[in-house]
N, C-alpha and C. Protein backbone atom coordinates (compact mmCIF):
# COMPACT_ATOMS: atom_id res chain seq x y z
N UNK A 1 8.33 10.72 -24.63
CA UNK A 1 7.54 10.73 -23.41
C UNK A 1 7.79 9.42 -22.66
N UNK A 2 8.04 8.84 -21.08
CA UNK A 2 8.08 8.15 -20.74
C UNK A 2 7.04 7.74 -20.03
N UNK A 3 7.06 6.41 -19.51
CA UNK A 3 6.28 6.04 -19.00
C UNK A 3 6.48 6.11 -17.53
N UNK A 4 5.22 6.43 -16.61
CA UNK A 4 5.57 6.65 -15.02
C UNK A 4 4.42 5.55 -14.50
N UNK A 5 5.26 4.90 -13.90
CA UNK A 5 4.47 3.65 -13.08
C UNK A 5 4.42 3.84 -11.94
N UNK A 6 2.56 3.94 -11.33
CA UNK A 6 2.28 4.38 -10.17
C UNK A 6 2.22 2.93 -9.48
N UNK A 7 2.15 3.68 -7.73
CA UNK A 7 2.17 2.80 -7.18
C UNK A 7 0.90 2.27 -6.76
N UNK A 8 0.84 0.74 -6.57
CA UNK A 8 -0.90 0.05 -6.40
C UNK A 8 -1.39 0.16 -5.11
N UNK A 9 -2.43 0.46 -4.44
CA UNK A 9 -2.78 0.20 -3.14
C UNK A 9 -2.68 -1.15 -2.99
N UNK A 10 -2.12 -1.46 -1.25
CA UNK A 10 -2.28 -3.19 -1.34
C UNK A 10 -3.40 -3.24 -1.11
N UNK A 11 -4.68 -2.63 -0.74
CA UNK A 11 -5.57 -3.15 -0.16
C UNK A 11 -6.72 -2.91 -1.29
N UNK A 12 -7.05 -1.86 -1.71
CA UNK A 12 -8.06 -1.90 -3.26
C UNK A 12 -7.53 -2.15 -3.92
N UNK A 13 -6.17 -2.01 -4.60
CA UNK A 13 -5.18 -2.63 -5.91
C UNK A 13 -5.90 -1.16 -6.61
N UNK A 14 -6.26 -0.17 -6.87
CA UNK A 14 -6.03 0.95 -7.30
C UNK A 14 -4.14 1.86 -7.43
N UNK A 15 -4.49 2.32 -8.43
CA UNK A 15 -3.17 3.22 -9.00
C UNK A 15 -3.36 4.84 -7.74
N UNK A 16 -2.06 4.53 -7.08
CA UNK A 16 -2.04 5.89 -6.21
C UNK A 16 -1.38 7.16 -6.70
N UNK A 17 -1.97 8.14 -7.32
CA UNK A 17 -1.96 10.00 -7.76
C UNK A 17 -0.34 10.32 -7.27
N UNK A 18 0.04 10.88 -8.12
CA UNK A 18 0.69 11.63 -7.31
C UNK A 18 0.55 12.76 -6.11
N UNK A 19 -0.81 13.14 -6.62
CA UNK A 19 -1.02 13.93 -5.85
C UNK A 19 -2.00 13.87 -4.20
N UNK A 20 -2.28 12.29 -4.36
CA UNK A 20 -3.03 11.57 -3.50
C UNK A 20 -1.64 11.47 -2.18
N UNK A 21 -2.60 11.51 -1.16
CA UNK A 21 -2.19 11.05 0.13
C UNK A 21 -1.81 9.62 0.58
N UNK A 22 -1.08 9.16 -0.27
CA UNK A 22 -0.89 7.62 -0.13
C UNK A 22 0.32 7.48 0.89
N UNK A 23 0.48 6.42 1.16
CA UNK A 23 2.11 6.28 2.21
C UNK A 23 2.80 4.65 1.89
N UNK A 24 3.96 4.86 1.71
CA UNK A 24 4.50 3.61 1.69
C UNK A 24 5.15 3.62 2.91
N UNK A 25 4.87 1.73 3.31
CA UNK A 25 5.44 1.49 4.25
C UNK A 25 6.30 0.36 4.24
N UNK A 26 6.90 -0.74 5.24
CA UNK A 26 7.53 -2.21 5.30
C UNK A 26 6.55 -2.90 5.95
N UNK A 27 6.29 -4.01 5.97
CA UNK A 27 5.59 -4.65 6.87
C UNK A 27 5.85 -4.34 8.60
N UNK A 28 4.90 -4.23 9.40
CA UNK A 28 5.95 -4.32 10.92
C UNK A 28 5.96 -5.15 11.68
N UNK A 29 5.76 -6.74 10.66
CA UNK A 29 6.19 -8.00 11.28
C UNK A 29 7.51 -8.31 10.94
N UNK A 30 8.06 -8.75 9.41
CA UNK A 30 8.90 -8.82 9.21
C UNK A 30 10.13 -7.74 8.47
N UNK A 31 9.46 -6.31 8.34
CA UNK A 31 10.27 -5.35 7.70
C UNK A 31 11.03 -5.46 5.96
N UNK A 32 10.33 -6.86 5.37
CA UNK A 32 10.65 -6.75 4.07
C UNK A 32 9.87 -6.95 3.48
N UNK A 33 8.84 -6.83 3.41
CA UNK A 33 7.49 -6.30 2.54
C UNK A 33 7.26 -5.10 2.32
N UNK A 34 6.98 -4.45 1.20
CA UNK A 34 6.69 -2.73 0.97
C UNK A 34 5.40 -3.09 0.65
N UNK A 35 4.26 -2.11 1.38
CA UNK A 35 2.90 -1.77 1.19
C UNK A 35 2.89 -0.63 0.81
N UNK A 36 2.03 -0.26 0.17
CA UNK A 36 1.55 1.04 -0.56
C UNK A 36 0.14 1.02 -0.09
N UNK A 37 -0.10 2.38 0.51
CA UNK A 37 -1.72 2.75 1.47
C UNK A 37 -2.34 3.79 0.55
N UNK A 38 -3.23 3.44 -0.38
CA UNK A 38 -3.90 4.88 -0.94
C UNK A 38 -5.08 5.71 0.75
N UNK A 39 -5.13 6.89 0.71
CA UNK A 39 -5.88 7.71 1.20
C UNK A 39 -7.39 6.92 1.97
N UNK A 40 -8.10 6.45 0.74
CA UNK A 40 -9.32 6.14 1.49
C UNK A 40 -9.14 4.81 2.12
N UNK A 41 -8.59 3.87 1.80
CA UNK A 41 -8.05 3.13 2.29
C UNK A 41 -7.36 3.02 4.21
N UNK A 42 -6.31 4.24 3.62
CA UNK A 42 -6.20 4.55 5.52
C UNK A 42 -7.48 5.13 6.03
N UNK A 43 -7.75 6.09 5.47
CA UNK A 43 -9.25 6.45 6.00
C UNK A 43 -10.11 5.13 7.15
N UNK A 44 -10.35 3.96 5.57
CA UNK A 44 -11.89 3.68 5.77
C UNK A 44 -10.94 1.96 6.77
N UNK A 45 -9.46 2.29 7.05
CA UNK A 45 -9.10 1.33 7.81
C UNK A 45 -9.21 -0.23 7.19
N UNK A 46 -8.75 -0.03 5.71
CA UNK A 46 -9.46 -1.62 5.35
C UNK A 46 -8.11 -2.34 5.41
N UNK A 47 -7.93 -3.55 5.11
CA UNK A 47 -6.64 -4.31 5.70
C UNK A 47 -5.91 -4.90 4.77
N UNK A 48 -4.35 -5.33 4.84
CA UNK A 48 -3.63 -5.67 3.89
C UNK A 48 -2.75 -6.79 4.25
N UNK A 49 -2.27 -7.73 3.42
CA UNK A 49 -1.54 -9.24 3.76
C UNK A 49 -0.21 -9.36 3.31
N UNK A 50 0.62 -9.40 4.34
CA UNK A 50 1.88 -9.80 4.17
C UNK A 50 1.98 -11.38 3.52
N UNK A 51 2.65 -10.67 1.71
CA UNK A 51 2.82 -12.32 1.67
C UNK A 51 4.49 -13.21 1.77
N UNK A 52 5.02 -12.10 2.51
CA UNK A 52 6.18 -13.00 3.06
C UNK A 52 5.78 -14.07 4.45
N UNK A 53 5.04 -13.12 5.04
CA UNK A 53 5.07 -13.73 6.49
C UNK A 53 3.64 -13.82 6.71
N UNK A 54 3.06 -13.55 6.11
CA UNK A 54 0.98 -13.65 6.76
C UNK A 54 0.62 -12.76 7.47
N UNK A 55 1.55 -11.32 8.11
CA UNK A 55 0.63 -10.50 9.18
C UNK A 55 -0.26 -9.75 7.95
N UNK A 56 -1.28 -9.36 8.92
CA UNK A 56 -2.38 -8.72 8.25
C UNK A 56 -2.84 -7.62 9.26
N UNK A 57 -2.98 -6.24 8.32
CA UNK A 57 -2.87 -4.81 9.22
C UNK A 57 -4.06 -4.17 9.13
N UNK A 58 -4.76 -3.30 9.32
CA UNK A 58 -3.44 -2.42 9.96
C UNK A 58 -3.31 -2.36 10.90
């Protein structure tokens, strides 16, 4: 059996479902940061920190 490593919300640090509505994105300051958005999160609009460059979204 292997192991499957989910991806973290940046903004609660929760494990995102496969079957959850999550979205990965890049930062859209500098485009080399990957964020991971769980569901309630986009929902409830809460915010996340680029730690290459400092923008903070969403």
């Amino acid at each position: 059996m292997s192991n499957l490593e989910l991806p973290i919300c940046s903004s609660c640090r929760s494990p995102i479902l496969p079957h959850e509505k999550g979205v990965k994105m890049f930062c859209p300051n500098c485009g080399e940061t990957v964020f991971w958005r769980c569901r309630k999160c986009r929902i409830l609009v809460n915010s996340y920190k680029c730690v290459k460059c400092g923008f903070v979204g969403p």
